[in-house]
N, C-alpha and C. Protein backbone atom coordinates (compact mmCIF):
# COMPACT_ATOMS: atom_id res chain seq x y z
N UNK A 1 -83.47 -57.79 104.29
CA UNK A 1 -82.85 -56.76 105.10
C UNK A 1 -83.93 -56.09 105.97
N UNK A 2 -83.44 -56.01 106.97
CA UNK A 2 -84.65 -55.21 107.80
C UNK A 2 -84.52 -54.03 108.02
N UNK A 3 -85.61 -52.93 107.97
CA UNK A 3 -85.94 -51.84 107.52
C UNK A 3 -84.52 -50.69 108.04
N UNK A 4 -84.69 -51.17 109.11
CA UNK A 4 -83.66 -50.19 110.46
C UNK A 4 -82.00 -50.52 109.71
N UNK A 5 -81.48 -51.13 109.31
CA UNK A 5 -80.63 -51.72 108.58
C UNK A 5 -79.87 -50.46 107.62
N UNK A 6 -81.04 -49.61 107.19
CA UNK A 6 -80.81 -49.08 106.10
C UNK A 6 -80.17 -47.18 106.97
N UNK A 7 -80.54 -47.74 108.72
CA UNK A 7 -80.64 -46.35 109.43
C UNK A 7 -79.10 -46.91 110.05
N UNK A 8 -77.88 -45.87 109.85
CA UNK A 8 -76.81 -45.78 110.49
C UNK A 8 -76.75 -44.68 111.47
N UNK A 9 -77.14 -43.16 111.07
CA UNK A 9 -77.08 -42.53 112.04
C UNK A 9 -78.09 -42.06 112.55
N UNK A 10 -77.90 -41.25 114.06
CA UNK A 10 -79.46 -40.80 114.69
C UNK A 10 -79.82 -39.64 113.71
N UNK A 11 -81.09 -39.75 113.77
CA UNK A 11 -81.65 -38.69 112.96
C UNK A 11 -81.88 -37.15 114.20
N UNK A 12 -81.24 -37.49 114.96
CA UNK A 12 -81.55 -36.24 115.77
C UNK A 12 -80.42 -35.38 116.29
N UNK A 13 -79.19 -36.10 116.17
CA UNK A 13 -77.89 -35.55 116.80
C UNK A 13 -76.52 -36.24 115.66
N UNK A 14 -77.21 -37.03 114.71
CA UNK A 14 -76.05 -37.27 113.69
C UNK A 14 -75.46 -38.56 114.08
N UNK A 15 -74.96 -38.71 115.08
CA UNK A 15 -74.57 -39.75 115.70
C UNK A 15 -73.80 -40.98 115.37
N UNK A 16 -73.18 -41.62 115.05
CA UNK A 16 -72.66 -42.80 114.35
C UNK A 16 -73.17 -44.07 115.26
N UNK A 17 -73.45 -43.67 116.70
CA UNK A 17 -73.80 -45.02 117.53
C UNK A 17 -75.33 -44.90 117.50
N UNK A 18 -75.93 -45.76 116.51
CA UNK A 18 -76.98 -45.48 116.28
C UNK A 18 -77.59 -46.70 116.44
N UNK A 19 -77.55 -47.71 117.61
CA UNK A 19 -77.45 -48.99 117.28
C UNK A 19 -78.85 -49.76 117.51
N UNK A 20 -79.10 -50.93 117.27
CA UNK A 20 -80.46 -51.80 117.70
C UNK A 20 -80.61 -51.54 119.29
N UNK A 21 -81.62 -51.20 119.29
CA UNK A 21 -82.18 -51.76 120.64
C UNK A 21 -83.29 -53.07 121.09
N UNK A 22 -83.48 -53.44 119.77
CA UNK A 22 -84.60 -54.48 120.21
C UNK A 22 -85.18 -54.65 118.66
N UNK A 23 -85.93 -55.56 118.17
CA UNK A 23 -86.20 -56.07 116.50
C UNK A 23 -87.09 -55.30 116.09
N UNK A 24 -87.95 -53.86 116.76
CA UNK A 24 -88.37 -52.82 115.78
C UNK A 24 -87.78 -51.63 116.41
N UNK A 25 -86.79 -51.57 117.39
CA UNK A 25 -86.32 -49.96 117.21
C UNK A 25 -84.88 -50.02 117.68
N UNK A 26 -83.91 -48.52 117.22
CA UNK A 26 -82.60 -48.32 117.55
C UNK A 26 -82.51 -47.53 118.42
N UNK A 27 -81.56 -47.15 119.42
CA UNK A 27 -81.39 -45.88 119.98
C UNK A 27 -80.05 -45.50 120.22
N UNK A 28 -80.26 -43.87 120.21
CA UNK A 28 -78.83 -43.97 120.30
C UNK A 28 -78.00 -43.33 121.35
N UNK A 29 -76.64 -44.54 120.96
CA UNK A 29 -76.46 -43.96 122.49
C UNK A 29 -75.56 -43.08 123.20
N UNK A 30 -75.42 -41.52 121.92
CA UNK A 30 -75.06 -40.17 122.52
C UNK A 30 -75.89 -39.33 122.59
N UNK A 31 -77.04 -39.68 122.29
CA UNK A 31 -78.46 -38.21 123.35
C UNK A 31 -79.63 -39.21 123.61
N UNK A 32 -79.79 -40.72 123.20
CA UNK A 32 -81.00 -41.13 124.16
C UNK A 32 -82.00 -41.17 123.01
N UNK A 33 -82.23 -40.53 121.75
CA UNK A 33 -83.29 -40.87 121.01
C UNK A 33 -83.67 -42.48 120.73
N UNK A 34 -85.02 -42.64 120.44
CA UNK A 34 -85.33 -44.32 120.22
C UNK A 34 -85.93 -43.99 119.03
N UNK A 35 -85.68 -44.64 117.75
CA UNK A 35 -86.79 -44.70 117.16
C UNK A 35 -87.49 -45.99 116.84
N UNK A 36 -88.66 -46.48 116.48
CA UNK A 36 -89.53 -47.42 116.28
C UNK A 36 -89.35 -47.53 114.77
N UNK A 37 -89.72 -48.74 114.11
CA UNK A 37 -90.13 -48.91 112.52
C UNK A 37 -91.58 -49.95 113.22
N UNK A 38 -92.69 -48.82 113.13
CA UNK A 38 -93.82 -49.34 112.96
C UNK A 38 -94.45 -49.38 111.61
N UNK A 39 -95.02 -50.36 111.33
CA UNK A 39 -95.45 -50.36 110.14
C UNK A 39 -96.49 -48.78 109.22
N UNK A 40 -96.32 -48.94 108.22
CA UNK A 40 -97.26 -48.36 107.55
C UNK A 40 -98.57 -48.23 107.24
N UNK A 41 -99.53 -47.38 107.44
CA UNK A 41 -100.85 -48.08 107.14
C UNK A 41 -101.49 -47.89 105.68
N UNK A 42 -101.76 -49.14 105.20
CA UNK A 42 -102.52 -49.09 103.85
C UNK A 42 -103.92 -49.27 103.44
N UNK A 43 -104.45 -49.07 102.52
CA UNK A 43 -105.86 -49.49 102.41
C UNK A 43 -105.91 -50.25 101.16
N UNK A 44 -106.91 -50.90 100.80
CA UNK A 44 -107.08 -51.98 99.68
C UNK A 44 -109.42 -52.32 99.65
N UNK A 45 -109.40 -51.92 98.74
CA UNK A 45 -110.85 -51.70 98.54
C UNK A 45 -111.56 -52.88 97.82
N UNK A 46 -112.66 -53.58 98.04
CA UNK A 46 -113.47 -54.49 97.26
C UNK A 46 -114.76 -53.92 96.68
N UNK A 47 -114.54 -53.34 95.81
CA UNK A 47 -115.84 -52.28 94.83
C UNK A 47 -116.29 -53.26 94.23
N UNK A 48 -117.79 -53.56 94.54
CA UNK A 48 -118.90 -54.34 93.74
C UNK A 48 -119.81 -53.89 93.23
N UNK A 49 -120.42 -54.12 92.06
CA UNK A 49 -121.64 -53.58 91.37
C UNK A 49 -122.47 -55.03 91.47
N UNK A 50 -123.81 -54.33 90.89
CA UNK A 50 -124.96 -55.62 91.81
C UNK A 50 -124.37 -56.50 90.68
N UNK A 51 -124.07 -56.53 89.46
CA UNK A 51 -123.84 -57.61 88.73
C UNK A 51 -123.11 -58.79 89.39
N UNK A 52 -122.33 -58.43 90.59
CA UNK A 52 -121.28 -59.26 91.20
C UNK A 52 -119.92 -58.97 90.38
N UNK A 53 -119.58 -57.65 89.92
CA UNK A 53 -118.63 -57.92 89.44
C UNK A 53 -117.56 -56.77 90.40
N UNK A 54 -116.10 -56.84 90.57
CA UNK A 54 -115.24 -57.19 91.19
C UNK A 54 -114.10 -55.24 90.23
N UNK A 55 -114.12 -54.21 91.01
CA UNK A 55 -113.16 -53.19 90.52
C UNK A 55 -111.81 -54.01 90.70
N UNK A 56 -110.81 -54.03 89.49
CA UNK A 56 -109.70 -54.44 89.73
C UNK A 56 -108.94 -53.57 89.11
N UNK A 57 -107.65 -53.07 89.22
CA UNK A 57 -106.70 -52.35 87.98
C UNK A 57 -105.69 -53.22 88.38
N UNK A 58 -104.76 -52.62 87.03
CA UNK A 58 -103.97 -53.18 86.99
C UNK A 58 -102.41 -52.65 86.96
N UNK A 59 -101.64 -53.10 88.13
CA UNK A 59 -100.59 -52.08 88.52
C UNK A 59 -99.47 -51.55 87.49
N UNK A 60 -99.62 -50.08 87.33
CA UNK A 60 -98.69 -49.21 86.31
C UNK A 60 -97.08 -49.29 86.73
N UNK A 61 -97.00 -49.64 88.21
CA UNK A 61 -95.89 -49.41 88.84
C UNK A 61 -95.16 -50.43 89.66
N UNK A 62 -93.77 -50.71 90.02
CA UNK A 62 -93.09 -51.44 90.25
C UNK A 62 -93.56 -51.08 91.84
N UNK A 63 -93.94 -51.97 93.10
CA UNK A 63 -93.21 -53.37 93.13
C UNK A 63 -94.85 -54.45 91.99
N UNK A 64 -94.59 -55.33 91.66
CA UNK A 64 -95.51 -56.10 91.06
C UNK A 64 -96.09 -55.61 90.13
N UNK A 65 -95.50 -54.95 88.81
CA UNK A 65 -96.09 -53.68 87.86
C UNK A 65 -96.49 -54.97 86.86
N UNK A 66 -98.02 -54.73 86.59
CA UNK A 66 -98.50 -55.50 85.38
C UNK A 66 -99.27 -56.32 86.50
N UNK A 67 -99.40 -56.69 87.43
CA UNK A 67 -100.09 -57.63 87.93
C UNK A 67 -101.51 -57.16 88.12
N UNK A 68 -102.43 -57.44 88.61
CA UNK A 68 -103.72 -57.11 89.23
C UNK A 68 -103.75 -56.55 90.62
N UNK A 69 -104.60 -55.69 91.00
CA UNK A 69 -104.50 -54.87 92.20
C UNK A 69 -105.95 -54.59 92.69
N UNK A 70 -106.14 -54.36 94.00
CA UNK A 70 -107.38 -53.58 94.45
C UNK A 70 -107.07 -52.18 94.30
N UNK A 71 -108.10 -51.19 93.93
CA UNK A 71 -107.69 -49.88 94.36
C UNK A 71 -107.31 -49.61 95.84
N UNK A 72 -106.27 -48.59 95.78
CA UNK A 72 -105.85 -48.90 97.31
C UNK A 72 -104.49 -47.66 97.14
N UNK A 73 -104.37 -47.86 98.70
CA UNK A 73 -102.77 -47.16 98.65
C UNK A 73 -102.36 -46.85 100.65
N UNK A 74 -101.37 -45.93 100.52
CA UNK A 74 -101.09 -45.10 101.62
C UNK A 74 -101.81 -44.84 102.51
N UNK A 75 -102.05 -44.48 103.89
CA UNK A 75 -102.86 -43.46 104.51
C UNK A 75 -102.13 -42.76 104.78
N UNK A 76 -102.29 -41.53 104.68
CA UNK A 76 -101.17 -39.79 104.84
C UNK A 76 -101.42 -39.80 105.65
N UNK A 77 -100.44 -38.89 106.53
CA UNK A 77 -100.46 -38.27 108.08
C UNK A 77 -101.57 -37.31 107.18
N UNK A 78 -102.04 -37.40 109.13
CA UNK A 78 -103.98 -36.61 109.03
C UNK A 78 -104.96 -37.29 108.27
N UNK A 79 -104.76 -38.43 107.82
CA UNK A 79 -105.99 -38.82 107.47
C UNK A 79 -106.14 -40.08 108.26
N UNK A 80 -107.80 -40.35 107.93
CA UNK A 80 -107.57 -41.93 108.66
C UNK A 80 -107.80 -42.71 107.83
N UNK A 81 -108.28 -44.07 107.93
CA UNK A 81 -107.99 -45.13 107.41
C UNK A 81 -108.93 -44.62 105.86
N UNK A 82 -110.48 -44.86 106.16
CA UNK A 82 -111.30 -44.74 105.34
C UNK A 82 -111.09 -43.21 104.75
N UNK A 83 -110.79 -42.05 104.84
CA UNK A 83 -110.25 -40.72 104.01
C UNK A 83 -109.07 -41.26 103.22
N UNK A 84 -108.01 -42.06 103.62
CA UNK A 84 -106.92 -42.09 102.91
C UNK A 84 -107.28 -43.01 102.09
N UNK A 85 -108.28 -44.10 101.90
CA UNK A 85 -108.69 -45.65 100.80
C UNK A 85 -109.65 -44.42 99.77
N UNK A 86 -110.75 -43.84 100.37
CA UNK A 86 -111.40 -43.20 99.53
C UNK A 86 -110.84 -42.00 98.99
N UNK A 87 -109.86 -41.16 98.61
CA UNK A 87 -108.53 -40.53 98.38
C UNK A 87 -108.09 -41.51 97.24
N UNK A 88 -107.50 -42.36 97.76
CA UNK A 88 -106.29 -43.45 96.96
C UNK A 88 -107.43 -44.00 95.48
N UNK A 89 -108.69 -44.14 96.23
CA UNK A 89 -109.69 -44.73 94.55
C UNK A 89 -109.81 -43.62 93.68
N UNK A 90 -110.14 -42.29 94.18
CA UNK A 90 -110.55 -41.06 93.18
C UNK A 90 -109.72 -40.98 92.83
N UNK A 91 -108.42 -41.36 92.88
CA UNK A 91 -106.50 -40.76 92.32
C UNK A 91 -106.44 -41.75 91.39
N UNK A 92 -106.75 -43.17 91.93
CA UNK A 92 -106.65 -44.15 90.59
C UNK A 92 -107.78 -44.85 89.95
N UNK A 93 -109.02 -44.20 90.14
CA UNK A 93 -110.31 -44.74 89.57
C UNK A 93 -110.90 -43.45 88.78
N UNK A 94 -110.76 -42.75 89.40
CA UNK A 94 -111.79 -40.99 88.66
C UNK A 94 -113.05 -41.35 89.69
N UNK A 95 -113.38 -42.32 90.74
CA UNK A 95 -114.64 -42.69 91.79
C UNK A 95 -114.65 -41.93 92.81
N UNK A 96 -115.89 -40.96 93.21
CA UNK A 96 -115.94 -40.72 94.69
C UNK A 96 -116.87 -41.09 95.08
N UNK A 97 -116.47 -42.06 95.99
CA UNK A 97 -117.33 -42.82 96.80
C UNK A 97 -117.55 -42.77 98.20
N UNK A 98 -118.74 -43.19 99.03
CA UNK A 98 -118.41 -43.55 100.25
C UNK A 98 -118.55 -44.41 100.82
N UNK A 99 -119.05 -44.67 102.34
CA UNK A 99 -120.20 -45.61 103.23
C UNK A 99 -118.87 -46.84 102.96
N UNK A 100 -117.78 -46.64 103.15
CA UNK A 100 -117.01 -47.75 103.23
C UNK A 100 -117.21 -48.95 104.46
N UNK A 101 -116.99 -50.44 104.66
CA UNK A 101 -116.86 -51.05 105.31
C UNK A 101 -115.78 -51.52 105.93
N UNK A 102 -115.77 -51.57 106.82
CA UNK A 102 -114.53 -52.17 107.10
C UNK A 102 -114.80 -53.59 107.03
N UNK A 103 -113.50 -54.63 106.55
CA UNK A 103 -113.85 -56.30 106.46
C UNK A 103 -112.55 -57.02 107.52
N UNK A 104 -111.54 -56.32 106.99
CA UNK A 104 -110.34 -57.34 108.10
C UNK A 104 -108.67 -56.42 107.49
N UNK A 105 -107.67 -56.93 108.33
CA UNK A 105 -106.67 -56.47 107.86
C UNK A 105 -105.41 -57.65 108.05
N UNK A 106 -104.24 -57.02 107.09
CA UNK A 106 -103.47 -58.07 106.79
C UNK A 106 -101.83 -57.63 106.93
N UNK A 107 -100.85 -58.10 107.71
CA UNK A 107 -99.95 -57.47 107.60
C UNK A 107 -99.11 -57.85 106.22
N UNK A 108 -98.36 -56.97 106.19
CA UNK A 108 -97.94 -56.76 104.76
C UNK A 108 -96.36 -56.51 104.59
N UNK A 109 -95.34 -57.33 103.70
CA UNK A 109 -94.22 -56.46 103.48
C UNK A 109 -94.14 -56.02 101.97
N UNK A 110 -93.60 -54.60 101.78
CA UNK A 110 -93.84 -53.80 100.47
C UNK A 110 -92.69 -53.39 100.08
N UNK A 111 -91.87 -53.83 99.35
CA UNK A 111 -90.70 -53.35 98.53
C UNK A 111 -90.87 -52.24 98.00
N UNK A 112 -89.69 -51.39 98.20
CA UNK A 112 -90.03 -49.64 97.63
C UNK A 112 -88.67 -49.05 97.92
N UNK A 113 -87.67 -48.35 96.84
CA UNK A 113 -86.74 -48.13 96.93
C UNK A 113 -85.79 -48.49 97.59
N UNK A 114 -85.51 -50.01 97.46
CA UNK A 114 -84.93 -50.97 97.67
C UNK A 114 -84.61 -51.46 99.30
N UNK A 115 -85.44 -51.14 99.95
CA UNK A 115 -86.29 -51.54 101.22
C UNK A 115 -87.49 -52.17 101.70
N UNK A 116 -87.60 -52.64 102.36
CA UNK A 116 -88.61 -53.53 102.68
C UNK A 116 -89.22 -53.15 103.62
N UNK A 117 -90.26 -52.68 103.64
CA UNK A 117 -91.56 -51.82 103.95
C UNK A 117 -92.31 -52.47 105.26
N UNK A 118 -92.98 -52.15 106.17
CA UNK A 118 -94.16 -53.25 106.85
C UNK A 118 -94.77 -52.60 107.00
N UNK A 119 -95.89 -53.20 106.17
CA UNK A 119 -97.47 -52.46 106.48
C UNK A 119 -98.70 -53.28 106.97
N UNK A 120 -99.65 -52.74 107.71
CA UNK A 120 -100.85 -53.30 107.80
C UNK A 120 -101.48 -52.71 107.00
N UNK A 121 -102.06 -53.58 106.05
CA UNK A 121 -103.21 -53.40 105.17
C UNK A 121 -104.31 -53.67 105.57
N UNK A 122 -105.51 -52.44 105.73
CA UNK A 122 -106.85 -52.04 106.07
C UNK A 122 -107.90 -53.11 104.85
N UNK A 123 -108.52 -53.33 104.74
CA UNK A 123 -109.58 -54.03 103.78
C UNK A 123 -111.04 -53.45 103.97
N UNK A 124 -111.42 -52.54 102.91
CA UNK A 124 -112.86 -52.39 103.19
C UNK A 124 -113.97 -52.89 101.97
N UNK A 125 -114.89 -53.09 102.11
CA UNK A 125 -116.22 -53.31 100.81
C UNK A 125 -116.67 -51.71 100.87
N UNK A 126 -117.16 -51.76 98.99
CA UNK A 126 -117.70 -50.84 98.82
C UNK A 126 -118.94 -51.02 97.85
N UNK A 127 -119.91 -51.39 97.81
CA UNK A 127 -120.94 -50.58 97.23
C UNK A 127 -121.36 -50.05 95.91
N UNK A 128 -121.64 -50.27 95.09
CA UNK A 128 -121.76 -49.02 94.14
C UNK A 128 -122.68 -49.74 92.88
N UNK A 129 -123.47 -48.70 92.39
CA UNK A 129 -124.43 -48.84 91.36
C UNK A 129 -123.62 -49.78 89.79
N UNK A 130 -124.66 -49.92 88.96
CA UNK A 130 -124.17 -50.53 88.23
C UNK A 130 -123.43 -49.33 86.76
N UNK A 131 -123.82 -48.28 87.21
CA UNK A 131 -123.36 -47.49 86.25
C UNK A 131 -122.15 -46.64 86.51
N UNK A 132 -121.40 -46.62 87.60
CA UNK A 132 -120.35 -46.63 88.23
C UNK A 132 -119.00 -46.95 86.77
N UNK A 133 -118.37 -45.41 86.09
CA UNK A 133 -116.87 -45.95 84.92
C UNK A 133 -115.76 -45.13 85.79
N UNK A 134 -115.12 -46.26 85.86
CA UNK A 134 -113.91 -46.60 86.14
C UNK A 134 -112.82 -45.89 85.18
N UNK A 135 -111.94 -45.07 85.86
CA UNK A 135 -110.77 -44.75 84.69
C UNK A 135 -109.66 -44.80 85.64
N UNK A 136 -109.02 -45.54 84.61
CA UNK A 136 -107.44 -45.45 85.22
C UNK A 136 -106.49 -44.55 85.48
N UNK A 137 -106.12 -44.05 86.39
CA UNK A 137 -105.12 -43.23 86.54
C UNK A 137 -104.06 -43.41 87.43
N UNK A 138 -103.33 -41.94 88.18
CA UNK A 138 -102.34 -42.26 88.76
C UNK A 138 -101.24 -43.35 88.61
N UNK A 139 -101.27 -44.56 89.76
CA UNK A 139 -100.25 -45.61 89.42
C UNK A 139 -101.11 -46.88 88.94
N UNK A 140 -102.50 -46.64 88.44
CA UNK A 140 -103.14 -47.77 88.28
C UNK A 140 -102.96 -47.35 86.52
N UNK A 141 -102.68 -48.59 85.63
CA UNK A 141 -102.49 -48.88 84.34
C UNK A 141 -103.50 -48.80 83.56
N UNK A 142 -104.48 -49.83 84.59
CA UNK A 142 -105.61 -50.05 83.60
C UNK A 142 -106.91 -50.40 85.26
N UNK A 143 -107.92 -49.97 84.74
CA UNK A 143 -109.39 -50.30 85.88
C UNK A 143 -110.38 -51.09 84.84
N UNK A 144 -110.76 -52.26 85.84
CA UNK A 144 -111.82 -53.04 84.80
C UNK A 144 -112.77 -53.37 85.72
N UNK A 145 -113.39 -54.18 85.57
CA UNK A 145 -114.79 -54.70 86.61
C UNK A 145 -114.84 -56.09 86.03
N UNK A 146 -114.78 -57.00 86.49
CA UNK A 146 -114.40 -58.51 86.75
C UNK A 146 -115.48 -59.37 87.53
N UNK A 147 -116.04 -59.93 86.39
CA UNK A 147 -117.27 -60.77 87.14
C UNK A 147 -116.37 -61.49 88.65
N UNK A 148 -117.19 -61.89 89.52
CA UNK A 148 -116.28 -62.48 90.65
C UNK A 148 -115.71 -64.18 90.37
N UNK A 149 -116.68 -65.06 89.86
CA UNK A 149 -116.40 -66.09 89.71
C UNK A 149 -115.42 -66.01 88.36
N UNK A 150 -114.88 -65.17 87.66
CA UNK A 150 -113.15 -64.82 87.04
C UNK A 150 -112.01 -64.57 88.02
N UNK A 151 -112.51 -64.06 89.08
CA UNK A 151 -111.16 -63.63 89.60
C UNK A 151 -110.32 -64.59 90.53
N UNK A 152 -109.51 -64.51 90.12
CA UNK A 152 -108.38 -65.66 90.46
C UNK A 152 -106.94 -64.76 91.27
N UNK A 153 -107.12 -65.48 92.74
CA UNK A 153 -106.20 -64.77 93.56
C UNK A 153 -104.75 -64.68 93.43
N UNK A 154 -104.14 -65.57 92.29
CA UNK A 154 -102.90 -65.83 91.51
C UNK A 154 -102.76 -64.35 90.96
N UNK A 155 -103.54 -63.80 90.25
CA UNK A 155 -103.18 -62.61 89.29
C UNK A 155 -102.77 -61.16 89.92
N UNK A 156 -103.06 -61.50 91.10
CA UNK A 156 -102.57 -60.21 92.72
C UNK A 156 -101.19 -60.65 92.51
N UNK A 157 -100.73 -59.20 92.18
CA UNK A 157 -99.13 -59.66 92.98
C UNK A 157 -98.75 -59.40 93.71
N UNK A 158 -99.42 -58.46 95.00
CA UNK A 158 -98.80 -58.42 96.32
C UNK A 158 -99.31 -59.34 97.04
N UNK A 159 -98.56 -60.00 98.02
CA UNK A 159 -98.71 -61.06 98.55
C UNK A 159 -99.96 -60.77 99.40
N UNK A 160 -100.27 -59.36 100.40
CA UNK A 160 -101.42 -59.29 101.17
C UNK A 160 -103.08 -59.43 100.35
N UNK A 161 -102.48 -58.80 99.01
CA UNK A 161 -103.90 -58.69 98.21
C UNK A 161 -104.31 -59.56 97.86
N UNK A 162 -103.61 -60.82 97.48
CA UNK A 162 -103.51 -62.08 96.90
C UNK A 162 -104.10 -62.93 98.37
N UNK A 163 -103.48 -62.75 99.25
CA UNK A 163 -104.06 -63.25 100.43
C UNK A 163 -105.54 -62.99 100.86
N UNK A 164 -105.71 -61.58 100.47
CA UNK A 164 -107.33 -60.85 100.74
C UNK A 164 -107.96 -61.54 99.72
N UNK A 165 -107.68 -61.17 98.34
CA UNK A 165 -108.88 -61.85 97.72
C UNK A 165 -109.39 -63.31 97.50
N UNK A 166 -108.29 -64.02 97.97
CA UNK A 166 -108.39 -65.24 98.34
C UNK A 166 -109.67 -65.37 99.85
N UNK A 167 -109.61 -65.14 100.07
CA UNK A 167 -110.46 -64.90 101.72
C UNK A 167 -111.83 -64.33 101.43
N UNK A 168 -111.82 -63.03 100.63
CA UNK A 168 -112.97 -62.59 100.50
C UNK A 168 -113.98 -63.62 99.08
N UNK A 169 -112.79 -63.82 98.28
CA UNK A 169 -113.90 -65.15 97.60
C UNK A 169 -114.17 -66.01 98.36
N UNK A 170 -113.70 -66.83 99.46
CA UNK A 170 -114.03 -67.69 100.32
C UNK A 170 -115.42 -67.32 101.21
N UNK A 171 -115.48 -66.40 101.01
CA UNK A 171 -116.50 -65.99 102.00
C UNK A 171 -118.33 -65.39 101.07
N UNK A 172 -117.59 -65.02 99.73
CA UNK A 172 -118.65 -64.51 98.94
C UNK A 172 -119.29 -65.56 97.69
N UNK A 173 -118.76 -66.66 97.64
CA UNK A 173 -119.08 -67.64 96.80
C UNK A 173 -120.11 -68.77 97.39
């Protein structure tokens, strides 16, 4: 189902003719509003310690609950990319970190109250000493540190992360 699907009336005048105008926006057509479904922006983090080993948790929450995850999440209005990734790790790591990288991004669809989401997912490297503990919180289950030559891009269950860490082992092995 596509996102707009789920939008019948204008959100600005009530409207019932609230119809497609084109495959990301509707408008409508008793006052003229348009709206867009631009995607969402997300972040997704690759935390390394010199050992070569790999921050992973493991997701507390549905869509893909139990699978493996990067720390990661949302970017809120007012923040930008790198405030909202380094945000999203201290909420589900107990980490404040910085000096993020940016590496590449991936578009993304994200199931979430029974809609289908589109996001671009941000990808950055991060850095960090070897004494760096990890605690799980928020929507992350569990945080571990994962030698790299263990991690296996199967155990991601969102399709973009699974796609990223596939890529970034390609590139770090």
């Amino acid at each position: 189902m596509h996102p707009l699907d789920k939008f019948t009336h204008c959100p600005v005048c009530g409207s019932s003719h609230f119809e497609k105008n084109n495959f990301k926006s509707k408008k409508c057509l008793s006052c003229g509003f348009v709206y867009y479904a631009n995607p969402s922006a997300a972040t997704a983090a690759f935390i390394l310690n010199s050992r070569g080993e790999l921050l992973v948790v493991r997701r507390g929450k549905e869509p893909a609950k139990g699978t493996l995850d990067l720390p990661g999440g949302f970017v809120d209005m007012d923040e930008n990319a790198e405030e909202g990734m380094l945000r999203e790790i201290e909420e589900e790591t107990g980490l404040k970190l910085n000096s993020p990288k940016y590496l590449f991004s991936i578009p993304n669809l994200y199931e979430y109250s029974g809609m289908t989401i589109h996001t671009l997912d941000l990808f950055f490297r991060l850095d960090v000493d070897d004494n760096c503990i990890a605690t799980a919180d928020d929507d992350a289950a569990e945080a571990m540190w994962m030698p790299l030559s263990e991690v296996d891009e199967t155990q991601f269950g969102l399709q973009s992360i699974s796609q990223a860490v596939k890529r970034f082992l390609n590139a770090n092995r």
